[in-house]
PDB file of N, CA and C in Angstrom:
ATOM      1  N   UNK A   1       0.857  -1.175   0.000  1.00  0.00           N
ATOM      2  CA  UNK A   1       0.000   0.000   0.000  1.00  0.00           C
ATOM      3  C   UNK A   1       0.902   1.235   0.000  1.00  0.00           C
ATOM      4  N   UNK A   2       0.854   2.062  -0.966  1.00  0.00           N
ATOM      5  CA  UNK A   2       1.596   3.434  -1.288  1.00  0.00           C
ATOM      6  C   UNK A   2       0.959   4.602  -0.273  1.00  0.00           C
ATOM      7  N   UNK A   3       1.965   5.466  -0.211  1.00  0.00           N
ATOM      8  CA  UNK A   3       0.882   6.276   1.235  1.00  0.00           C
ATOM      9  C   UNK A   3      -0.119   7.378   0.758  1.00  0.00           C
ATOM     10  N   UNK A   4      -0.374   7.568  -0.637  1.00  0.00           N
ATOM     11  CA  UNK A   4      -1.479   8.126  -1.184  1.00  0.00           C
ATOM     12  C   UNK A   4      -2.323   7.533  -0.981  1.00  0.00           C
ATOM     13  N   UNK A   5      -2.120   6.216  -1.048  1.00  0.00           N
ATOM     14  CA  UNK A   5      -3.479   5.163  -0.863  1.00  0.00           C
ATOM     15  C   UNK A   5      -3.791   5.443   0.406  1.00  0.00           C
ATOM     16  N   UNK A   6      -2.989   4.930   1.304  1.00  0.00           N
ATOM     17  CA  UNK A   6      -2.974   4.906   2.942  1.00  0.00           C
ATOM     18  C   UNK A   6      -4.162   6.260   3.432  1.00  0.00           C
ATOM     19  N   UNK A   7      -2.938   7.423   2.867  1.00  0.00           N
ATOM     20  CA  UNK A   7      -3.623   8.578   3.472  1.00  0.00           C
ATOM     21  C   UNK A   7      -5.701   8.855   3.160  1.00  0.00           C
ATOM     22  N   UNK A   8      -5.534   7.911   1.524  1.00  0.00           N
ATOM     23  CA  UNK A   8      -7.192   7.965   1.103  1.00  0.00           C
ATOM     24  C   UNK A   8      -7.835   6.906   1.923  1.00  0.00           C
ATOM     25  N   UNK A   9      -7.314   6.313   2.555  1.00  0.00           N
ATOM     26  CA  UNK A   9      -8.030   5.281   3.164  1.00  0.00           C
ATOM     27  C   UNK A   9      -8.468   5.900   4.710  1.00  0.00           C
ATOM     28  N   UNK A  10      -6.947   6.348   5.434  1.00  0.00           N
ATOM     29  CA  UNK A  10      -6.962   7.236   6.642  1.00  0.00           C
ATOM     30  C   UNK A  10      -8.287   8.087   6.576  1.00  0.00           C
ATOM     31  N   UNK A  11      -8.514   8.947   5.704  1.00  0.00           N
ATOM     32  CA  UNK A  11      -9.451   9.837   5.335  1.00  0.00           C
ATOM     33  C   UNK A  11     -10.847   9.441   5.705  1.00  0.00           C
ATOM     34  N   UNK A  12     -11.009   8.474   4.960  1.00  0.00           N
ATOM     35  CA  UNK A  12     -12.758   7.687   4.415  1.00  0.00           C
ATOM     36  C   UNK A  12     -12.766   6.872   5.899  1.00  0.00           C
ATOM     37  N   UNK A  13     -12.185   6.273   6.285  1.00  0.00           N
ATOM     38  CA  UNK A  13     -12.034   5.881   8.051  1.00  0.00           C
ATOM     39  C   UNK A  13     -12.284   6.989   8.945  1.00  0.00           C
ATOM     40  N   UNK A  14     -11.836   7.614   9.470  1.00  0.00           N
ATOM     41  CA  UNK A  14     -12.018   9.087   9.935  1.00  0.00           C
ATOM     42  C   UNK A  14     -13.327   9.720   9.901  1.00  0.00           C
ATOM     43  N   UNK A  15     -13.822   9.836   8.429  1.00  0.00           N
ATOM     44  CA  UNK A  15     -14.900  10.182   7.902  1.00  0.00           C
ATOM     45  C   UNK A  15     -16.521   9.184   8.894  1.00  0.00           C
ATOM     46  N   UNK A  16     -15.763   7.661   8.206  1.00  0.00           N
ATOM     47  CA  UNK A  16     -16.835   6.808   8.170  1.00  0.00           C
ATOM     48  C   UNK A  16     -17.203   6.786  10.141  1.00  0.00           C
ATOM     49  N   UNK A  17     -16.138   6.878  10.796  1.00  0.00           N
ATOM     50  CA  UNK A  17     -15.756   7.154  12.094  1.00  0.00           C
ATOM     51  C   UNK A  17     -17.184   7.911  12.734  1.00  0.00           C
ATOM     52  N   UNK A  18     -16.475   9.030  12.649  1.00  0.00           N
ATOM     53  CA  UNK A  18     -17.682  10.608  12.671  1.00  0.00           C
ATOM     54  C   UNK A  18     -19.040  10.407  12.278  1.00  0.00           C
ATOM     55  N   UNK A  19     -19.177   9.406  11.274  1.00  0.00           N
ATOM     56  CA  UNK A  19     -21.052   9.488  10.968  1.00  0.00           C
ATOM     57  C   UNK A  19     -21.417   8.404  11.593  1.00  0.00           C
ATOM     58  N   UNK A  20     -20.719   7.874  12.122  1.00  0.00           N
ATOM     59  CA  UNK A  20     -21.080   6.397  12.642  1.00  0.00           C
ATOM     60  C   UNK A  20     -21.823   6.892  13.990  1.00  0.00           C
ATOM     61  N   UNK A  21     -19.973   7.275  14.642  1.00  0.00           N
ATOM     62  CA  UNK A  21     -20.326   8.110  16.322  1.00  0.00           C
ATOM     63  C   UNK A  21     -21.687   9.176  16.331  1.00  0.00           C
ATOM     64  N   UNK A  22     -21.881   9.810  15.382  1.00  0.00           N
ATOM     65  CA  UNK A  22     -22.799  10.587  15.313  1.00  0.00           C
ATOM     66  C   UNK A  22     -24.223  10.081  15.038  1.00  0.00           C
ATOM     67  N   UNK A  23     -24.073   9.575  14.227  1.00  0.00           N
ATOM     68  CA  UNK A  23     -25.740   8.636  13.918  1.00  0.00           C
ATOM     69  C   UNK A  23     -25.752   7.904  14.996  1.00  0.00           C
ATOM     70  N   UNK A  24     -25.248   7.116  15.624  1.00  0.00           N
ATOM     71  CA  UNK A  24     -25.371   6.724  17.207  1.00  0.00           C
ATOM     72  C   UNK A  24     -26.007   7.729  18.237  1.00  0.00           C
ATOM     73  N   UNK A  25     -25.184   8.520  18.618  1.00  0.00           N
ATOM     74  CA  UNK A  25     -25.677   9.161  19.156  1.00  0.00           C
ATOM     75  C   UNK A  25     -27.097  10.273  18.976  1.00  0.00           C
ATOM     76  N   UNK A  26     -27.406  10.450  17.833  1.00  0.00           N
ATOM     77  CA  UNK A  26     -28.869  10.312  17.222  1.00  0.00           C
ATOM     78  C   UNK A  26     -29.757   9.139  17.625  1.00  0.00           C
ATOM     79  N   UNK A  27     -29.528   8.523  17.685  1.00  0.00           N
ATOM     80  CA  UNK A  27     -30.557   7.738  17.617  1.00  0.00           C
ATOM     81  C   UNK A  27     -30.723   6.826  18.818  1.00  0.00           C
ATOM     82  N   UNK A  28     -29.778   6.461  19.215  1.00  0.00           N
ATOM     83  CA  UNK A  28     -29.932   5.445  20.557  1.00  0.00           C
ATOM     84  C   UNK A  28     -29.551   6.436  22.076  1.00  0.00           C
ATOM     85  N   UNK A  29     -29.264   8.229  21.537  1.00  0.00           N
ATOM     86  CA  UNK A  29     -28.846   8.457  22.834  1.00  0.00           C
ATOM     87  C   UNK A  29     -27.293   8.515  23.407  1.00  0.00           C
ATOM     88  N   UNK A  30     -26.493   9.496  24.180  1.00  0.00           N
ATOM     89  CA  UNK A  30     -25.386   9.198  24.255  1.00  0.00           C
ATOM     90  C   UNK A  30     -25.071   9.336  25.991  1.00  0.00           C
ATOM     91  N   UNK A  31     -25.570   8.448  26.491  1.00  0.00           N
ATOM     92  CA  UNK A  31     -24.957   8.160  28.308  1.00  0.00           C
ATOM     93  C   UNK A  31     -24.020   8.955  28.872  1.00  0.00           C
ATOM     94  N   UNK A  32     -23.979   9.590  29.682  1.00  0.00           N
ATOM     95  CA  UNK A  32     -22.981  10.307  30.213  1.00  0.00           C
ATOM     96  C   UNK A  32     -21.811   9.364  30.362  1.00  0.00           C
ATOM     97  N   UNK A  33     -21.859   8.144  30.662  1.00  0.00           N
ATOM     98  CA  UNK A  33     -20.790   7.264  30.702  1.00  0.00           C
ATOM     99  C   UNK A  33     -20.068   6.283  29.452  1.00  0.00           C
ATOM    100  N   UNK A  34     -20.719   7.062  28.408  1.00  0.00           N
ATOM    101  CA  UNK A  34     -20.021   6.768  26.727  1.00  0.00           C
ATOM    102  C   UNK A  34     -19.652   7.925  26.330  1.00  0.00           C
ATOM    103  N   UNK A  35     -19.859   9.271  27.221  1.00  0.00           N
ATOM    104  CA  UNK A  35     -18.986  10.493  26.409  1.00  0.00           C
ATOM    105  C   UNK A  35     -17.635  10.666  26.071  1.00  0.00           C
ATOM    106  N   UNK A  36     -16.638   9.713  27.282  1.00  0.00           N
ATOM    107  CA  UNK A  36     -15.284   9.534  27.408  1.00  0.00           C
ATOM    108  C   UNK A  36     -14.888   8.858  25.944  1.00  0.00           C
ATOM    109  N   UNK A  37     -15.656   7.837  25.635  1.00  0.00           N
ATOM    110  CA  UNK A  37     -15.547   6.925  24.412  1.00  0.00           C
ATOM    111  C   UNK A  37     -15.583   7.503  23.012  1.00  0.00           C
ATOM    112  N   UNK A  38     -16.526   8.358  22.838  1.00  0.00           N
ATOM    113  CA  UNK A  38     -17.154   8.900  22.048  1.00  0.00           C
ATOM    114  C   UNK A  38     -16.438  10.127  21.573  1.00  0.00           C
ATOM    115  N   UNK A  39     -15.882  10.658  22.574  1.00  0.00           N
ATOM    116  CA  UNK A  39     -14.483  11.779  22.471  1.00  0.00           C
ATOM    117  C   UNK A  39     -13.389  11.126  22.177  1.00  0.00           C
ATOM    118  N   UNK A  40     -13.045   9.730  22.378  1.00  0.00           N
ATOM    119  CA  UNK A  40     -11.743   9.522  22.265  1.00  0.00           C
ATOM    120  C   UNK A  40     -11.881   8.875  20.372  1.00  0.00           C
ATOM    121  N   UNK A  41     -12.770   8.301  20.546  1.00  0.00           N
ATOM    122  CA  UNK A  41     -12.999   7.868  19.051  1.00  0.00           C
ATOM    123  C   UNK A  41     -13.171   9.603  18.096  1.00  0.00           C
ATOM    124  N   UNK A  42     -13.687  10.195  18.489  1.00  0.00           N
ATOM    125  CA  UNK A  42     -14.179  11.811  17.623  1.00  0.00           C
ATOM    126  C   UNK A  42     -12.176  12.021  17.390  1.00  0.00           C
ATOM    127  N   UNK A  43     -11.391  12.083  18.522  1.00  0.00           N
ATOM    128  CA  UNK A  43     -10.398  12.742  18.329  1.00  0.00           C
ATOM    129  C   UNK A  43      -9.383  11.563  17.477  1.00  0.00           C
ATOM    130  N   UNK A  44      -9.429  10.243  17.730  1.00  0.00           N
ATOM    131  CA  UNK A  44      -8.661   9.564  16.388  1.00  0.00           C
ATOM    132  C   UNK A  44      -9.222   9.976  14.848  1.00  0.00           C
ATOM    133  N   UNK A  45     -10.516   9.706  15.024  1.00  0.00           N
ATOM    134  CA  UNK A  45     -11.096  10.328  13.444  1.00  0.00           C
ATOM    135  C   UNK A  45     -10.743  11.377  13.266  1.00  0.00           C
ATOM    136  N   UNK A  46     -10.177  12.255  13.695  1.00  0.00           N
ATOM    137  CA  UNK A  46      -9.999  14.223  13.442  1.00  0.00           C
ATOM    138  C   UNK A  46      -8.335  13.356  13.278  1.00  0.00           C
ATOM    139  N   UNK A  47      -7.682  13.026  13.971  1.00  0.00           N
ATOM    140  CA  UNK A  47      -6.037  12.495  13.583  1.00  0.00           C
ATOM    141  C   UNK A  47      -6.256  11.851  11.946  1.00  0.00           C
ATOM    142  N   UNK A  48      -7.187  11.042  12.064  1.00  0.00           N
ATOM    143  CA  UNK A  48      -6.711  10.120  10.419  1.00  0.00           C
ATOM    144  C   UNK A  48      -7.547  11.512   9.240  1.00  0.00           C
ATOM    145  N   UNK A  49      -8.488  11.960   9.737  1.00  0.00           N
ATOM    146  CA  UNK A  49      -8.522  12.878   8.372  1.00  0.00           C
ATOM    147  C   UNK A  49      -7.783  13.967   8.466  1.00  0.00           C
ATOM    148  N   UNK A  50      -7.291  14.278   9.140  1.00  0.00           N
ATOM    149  CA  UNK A  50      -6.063  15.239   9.348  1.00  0.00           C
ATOM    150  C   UNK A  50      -4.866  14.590   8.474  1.00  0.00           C
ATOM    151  N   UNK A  51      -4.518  13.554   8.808  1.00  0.00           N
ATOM    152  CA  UNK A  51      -3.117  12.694   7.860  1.00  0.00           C
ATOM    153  C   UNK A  51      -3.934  12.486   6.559  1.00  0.00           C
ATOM    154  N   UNK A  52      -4.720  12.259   6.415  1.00  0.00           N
ATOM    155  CA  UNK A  52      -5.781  11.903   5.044  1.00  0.00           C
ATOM    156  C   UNK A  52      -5.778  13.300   4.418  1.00  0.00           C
ATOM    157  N   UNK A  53      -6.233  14.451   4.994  1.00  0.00           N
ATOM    158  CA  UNK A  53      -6.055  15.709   4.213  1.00  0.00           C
ATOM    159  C   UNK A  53      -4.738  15.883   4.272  1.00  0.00           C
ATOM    160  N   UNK A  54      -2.883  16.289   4.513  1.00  0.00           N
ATOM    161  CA  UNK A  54      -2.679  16.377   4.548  1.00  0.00           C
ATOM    162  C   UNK A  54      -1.303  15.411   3.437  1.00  0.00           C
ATOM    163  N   UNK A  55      -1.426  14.584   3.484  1.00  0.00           N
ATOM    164  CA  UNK A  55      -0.982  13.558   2.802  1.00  0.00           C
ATOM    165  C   UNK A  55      -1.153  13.289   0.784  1.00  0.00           C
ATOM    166  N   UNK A  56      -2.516  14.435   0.900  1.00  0.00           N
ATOM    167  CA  UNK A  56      -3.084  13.984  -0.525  1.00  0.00           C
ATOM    168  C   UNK A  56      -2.335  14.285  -1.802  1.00  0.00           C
TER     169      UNK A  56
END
């Protein structure tokens, strides 16, 4: 895997990340005791589309 690829992949992960965490929390609700989770996953997805934009 070439790191153009990598970084397009980093990207669409990141991406897919964020609508996931988010449509979750739409719909089923987000517990005060999944916010820790939910932030830590938000801030890897902001890292890989960060290397994903940055990389292109």
């Amino acid at each position: 895997m070439n790191a153009k690829n990598l970084a397009l992949w980093s990207y669409y992960i990141g991406l897919a990340i964020v609508l996931a965490t988010h449509v979750y929390m739409l719909v089923a609700g987000l517990p005060a005791d999944q916010m820790t989770g939910h932030a830590v996953l938000n801030l890897v997805a902001a890292a890989l589309i960060a290397f994903g934009w940055m990389k292109r």
